[in-house]
N, C-alpha and C. Protein backbone atom coordinates (compact mmCIF):
# COMPACT_ATOMS: atom_id res chain seq x y z
N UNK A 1 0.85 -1.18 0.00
CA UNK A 1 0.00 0.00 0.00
C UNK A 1 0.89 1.24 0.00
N UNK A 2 0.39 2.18 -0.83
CA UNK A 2 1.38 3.16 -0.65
C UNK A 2 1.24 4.67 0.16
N UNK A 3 1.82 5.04 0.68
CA UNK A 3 2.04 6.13 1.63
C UNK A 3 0.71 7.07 1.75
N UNK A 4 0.05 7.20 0.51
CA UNK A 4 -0.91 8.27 -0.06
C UNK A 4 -1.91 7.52 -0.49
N UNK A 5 -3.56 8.00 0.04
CA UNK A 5 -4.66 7.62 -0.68
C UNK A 5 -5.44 8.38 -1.55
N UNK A 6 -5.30 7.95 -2.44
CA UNK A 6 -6.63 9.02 -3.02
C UNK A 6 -8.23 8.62 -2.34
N UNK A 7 -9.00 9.88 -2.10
CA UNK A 7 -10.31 9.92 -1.29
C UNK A 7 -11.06 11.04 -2.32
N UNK A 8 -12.24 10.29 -2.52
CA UNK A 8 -13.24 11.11 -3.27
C UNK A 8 -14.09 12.08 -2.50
N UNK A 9 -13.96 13.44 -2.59
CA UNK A 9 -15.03 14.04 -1.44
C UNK A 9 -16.24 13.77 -1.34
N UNK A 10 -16.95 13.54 -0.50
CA UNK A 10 -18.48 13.49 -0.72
C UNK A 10 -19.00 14.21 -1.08
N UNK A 11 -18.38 15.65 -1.06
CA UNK A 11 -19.41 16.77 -1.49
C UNK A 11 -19.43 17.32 -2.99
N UNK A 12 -17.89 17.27 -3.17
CA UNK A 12 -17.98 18.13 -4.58
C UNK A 12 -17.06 17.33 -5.22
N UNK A 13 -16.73 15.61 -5.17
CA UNK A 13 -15.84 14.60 -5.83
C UNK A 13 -14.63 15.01 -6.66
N UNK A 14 -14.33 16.01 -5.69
CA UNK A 14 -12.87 16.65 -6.29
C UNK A 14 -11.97 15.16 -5.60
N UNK A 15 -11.07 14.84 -5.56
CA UNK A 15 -9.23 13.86 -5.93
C UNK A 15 -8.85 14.75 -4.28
N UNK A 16 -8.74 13.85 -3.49
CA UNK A 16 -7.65 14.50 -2.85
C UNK A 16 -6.82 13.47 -2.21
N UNK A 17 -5.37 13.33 -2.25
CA UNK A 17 -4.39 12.58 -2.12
C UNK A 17 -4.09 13.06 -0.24
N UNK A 18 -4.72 11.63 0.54
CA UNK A 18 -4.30 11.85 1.64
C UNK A 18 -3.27 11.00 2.24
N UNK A 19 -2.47 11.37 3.30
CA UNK A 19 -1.60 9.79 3.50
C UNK A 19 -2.13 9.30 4.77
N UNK A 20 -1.85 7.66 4.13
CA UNK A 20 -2.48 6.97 4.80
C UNK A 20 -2.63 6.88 6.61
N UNK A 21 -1.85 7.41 6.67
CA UNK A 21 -1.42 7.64 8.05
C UNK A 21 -2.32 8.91 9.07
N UNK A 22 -3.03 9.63 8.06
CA UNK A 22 -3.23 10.72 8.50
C UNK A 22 -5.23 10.25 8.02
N UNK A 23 -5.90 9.73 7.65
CA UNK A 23 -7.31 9.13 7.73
C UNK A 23 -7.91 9.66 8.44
N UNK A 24 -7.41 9.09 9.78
CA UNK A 24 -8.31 9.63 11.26
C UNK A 24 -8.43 10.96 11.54
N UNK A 25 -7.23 11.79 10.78
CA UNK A 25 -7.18 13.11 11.77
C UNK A 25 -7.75 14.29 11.12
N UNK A 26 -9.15 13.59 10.61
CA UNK A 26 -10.38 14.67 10.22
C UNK A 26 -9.68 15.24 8.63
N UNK A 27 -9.42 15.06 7.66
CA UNK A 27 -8.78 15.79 6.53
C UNK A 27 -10.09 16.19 6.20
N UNK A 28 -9.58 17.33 5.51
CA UNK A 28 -10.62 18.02 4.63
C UNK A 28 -10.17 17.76 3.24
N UNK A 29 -11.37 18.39 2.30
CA UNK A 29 -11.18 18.53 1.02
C UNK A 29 -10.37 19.53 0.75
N UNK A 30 -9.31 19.73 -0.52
CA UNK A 30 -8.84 20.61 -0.94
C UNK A 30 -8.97 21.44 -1.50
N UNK A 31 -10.46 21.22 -2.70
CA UNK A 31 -11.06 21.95 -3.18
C UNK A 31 -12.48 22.67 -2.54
N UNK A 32 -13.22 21.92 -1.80
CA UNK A 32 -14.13 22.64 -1.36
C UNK A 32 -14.41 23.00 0.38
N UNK A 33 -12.94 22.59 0.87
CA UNK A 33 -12.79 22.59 2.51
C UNK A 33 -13.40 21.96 3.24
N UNK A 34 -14.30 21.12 2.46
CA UNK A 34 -15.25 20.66 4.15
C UNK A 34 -15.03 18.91 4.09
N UNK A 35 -15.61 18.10 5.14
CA UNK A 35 -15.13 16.95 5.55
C UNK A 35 -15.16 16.28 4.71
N UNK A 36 -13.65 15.30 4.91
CA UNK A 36 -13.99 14.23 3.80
C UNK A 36 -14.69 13.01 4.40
N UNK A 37 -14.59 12.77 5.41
CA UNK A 37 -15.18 11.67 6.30
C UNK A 37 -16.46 12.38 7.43
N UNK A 38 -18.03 11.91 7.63
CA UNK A 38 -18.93 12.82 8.28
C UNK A 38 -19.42 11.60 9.19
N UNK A 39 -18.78 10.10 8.65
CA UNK A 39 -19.61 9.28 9.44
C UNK A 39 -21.38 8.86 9.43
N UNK A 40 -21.53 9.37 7.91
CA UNK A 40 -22.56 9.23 7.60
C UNK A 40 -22.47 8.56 5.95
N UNK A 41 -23.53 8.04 6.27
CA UNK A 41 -23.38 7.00 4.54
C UNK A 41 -23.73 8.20 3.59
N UNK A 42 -23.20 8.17 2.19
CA UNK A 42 -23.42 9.04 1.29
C UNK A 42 -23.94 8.28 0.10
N UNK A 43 -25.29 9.05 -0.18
CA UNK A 43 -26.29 8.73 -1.20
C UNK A 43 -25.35 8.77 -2.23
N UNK A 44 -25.60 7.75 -3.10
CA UNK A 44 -25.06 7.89 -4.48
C UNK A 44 -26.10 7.48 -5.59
N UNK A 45 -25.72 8.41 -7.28
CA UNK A 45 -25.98 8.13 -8.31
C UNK A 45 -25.76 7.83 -8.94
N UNK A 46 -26.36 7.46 -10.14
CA UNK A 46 -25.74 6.75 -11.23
C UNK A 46 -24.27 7.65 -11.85
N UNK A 47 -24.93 8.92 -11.56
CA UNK A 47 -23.64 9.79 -12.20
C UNK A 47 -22.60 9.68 -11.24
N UNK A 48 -22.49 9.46 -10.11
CA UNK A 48 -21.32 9.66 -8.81
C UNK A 48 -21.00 8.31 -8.62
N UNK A 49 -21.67 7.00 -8.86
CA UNK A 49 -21.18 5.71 -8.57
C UNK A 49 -19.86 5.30 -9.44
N UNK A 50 -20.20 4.92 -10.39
CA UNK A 50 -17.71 5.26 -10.86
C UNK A 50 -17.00 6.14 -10.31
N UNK A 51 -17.19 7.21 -9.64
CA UNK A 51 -16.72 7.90 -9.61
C UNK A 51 -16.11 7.16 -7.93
N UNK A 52 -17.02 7.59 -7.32
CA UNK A 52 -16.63 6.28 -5.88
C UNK A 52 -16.08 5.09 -6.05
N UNK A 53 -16.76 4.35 -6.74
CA UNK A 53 -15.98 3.22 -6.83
C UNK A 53 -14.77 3.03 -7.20
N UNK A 54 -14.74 3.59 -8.49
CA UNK A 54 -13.18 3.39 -9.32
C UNK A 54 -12.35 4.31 -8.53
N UNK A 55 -12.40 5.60 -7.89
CA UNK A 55 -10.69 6.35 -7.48
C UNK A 55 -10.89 6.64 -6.12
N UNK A 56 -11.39 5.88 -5.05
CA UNK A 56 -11.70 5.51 -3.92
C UNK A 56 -10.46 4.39 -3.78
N UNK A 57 -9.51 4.67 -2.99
CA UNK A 57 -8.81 4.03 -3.08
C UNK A 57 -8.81 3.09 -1.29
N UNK A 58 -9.81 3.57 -0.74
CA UNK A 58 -10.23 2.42 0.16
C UNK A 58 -11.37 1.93 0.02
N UNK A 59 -12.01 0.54 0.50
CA UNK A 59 -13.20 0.48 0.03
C UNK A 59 -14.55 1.04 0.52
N UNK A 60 -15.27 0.68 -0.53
CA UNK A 60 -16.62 1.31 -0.81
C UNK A 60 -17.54 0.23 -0.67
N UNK A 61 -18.38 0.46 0.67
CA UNK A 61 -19.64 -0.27 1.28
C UNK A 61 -20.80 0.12 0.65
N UNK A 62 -21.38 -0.38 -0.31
CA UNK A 62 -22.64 -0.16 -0.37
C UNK A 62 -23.95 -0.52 -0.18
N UNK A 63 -24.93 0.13 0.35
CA UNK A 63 -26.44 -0.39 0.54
C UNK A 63 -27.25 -0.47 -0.39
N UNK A 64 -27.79 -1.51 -1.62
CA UNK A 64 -28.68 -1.66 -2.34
C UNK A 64 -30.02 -1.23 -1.68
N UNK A 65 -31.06 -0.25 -1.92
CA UNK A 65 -32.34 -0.19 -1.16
C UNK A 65 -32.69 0.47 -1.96
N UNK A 66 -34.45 0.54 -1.57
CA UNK A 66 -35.70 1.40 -1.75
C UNK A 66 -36.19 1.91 -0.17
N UNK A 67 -37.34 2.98 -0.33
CA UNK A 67 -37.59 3.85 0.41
C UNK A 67 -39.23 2.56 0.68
N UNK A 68 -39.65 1.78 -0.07
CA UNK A 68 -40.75 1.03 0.37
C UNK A 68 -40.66 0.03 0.81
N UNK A 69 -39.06 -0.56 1.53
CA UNK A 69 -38.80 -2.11 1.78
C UNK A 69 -38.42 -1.53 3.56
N UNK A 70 -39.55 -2.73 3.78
CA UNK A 70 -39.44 -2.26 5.15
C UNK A 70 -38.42 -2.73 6.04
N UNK A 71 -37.22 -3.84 5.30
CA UNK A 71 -36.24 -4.35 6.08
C UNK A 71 -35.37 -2.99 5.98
N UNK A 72 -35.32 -2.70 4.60
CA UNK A 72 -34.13 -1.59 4.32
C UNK A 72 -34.23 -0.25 5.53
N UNK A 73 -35.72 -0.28 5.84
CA UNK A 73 -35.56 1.08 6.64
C UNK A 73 -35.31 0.69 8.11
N UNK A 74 -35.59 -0.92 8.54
CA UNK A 74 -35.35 -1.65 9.57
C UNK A 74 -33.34 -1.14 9.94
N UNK A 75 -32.54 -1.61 8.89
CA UNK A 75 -31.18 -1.58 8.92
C UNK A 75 -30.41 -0.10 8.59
N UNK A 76 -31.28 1.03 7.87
CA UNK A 76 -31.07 1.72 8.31
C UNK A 76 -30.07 2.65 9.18
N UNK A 77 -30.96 2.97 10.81
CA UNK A 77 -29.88 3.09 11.63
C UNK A 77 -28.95 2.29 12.03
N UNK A 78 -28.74 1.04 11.26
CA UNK A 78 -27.83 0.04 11.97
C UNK A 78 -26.44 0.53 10.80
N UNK A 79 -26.95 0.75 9.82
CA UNK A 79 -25.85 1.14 8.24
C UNK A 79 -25.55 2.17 9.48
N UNK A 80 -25.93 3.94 9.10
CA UNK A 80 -25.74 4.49 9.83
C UNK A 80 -24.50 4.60 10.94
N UNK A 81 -25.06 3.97 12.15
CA UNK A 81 -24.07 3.38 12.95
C UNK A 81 -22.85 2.44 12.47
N UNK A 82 -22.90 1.71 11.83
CA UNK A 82 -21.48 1.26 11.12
C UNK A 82 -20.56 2.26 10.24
N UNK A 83 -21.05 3.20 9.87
CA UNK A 83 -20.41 4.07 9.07
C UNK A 83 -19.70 5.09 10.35
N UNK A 84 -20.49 4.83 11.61
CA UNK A 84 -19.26 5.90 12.92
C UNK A 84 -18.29 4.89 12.79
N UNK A 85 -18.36 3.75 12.62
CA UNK A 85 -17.22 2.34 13.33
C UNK A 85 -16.22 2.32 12.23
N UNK A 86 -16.81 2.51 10.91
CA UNK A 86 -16.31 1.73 9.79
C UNK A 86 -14.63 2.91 9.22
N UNK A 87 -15.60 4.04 9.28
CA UNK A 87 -15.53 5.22 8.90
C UNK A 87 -13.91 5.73 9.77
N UNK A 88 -12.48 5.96 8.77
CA UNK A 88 -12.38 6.59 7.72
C UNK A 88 -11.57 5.48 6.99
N UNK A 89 -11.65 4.16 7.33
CA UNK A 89 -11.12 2.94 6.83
C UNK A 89 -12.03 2.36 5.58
N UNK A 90 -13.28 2.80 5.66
CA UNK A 90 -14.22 2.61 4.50
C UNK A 90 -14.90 3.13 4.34
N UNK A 91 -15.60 3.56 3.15
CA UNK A 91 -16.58 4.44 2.44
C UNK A 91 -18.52 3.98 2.64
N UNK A 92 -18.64 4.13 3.44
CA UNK A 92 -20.28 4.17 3.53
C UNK A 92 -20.94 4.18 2.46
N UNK A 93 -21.71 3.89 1.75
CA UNK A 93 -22.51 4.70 0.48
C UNK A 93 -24.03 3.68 0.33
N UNK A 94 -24.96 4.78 -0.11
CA UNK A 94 -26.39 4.24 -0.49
C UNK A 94 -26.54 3.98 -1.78
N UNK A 95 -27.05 3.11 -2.29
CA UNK A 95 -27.94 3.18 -3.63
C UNK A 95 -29.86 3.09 -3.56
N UNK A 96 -30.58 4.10 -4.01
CA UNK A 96 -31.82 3.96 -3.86
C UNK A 96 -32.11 3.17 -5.03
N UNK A 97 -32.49 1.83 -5.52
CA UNK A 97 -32.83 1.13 -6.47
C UNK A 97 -33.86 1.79 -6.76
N UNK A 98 -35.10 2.30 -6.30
CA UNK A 98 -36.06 3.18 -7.56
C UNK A 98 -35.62 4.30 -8.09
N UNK A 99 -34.74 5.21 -7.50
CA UNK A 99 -33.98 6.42 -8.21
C UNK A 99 -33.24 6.30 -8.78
N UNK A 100 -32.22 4.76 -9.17
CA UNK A 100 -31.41 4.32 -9.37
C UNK A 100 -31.54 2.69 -10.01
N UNK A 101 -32.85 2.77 -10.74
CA UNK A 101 -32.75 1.33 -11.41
C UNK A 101 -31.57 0.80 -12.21
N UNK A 102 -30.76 1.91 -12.88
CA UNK A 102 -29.90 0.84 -13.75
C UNK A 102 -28.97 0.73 -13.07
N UNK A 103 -28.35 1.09 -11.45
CA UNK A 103 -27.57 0.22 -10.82
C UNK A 103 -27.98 -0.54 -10.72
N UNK A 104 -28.78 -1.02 -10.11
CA UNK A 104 -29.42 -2.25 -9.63
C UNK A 104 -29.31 -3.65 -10.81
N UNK A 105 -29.98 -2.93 -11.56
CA UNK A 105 -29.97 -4.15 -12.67
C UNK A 105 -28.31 -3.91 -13.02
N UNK A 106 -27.46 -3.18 -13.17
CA UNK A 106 -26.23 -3.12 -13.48
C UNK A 106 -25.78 -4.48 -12.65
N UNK A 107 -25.52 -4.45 -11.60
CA UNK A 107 -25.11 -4.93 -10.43
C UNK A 107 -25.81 -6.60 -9.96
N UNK A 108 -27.03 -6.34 -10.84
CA UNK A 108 -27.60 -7.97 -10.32
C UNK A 108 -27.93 -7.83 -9.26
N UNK A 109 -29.05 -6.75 -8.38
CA UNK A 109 -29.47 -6.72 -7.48
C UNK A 109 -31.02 -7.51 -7.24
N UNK A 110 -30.95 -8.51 -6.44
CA UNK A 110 -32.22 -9.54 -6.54
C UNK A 110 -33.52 -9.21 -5.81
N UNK A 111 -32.15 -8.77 -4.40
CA UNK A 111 -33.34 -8.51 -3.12
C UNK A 111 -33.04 -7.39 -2.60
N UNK A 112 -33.46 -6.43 -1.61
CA UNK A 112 -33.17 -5.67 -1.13
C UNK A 112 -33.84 -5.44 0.38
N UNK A 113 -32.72 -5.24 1.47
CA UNK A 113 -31.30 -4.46 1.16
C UNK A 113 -29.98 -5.51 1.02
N UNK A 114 -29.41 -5.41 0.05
CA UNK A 114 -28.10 -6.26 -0.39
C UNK A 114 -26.68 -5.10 -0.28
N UNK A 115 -25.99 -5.63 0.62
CA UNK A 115 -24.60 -4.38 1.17
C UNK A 115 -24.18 -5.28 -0.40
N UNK A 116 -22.94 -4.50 -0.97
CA UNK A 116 -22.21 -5.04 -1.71
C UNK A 116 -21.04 -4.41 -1.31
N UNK A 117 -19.46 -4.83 -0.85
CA UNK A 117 -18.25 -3.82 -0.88
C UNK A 117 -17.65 -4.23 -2.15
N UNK A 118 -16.79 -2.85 -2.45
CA UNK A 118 -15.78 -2.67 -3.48
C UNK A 118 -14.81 -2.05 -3.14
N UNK A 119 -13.53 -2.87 -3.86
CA UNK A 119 -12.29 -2.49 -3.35
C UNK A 119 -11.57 -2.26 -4.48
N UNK A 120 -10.99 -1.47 -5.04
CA UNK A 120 -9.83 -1.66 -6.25
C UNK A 120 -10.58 -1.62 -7.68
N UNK A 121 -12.11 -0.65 -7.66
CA UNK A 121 -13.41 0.00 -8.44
C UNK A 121 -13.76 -2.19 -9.13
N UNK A 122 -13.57 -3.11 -7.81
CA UNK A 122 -14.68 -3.79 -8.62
C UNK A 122 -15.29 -4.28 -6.85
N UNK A 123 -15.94 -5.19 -7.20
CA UNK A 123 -17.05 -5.85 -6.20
C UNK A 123 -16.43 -7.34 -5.80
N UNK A 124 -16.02 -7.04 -4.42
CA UNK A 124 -15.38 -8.53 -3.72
C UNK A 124 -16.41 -9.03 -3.06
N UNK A 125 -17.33 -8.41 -2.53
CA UNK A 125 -18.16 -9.72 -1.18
C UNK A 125 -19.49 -9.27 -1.84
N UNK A 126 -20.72 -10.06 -1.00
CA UNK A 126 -21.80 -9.38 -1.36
C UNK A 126 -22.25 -9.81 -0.47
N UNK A 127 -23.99 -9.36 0.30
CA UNK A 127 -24.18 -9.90 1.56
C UNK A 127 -25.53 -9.36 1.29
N UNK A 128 -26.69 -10.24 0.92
CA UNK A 128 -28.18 -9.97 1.08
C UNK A 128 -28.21 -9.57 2.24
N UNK A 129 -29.81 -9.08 2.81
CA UNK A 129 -30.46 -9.34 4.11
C UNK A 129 -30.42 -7.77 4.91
N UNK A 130 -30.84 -8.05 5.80
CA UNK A 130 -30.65 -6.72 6.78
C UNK A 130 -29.76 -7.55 8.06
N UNK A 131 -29.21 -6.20 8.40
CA UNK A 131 -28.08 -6.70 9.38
C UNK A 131 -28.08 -5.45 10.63
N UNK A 132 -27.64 -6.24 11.88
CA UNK A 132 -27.32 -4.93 12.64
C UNK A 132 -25.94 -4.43 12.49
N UNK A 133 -25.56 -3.24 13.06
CA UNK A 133 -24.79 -2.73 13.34
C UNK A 133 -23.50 -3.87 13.45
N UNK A 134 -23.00 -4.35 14.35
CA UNK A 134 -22.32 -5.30 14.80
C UNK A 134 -22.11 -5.80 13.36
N UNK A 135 -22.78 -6.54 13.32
CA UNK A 135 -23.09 -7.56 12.23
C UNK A 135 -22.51 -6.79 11.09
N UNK A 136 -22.80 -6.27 10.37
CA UNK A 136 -22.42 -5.39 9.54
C UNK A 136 -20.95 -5.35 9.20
N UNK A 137 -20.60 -4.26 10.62
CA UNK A 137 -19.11 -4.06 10.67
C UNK A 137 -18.46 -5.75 10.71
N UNK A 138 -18.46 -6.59 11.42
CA UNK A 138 -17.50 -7.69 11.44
C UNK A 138 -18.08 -8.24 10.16
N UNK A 139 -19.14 -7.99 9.59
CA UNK A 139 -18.95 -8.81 7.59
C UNK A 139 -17.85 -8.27 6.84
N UNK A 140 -17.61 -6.78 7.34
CA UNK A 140 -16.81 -5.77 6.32
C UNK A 140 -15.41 -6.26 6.95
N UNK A 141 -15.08 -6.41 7.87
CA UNK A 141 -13.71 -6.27 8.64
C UNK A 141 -13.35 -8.11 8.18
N UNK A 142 -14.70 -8.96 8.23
CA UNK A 142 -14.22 -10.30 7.84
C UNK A 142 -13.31 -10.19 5.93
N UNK A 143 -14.52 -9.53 5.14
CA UNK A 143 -13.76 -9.66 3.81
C UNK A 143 -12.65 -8.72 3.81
N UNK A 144 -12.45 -7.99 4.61
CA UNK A 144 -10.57 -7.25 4.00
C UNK A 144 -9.56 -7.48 4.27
């Protein structure tokens, strides 16, 4: 691994080269100053999903969901809460499958909510179901 990560901002997906060493100690963006890490999962689109995935150079957790599946809103605060735990070692992120059908079908999404992580802009684990907190984090910490 090398000294320097590249981290996609959440806010305005400007590149910013952080070293690895330095994750925890709150970095900001370079271009638009504000956090690169909030500890909160970040909605993504079809237009912002390569963009996370591929130059994210740690990985990228994602939540397959809709706003009408009542497990998805069950796990929820449990995503949420894994993204304080997970967070600045991995990237939180949502996909809304009705705002976002051609991920879904991109991706081979069956059921929902389905976490999928990506490491290195492809897809190593995948994990149907709703999960708690706990649960969650030791699936993510098991595949890396």
């Amino acid at each position: 691994m090398s000294d320097n990560l590249n981290i996609v901002c959440p806010q305005c997906e400007a590149l910013n080269r952080i070293p690895a060493g330095r994750l925890g100690d709150g970095p900001k963006c370079g271009k638009c100053h504000l956090a690169l890490f909030t500890a909160h999962p970040l909605e993504l689109t079809t237009a912002s999903f390569n963009t996370h995935i591929q130059r994210n150079e740690i990985p990228v957790l994602v939540d397959f969901w809709a706003p009408w599946c009542g497990p998805c809103k069950m796990m929820a605060p449990a995503f949420l809460e894994a993204a304080g735990q997970l967070e600045p070692q991995v990237r939180l992120t949502k996909v809304n499958t009705e705002t976002e059908p051609t991920l879904g079908a991109q991706y081979g999404i069956r059921s929902i909510p389905t976490l999928a992580l990506f490491q290195g802009g492809r897809e190593v684990a995948r994990q149907p179901g709703a999960m708690g907190a706990s649960d969650i984090v030791n699936w993510v910490q098991s595949q890396l």
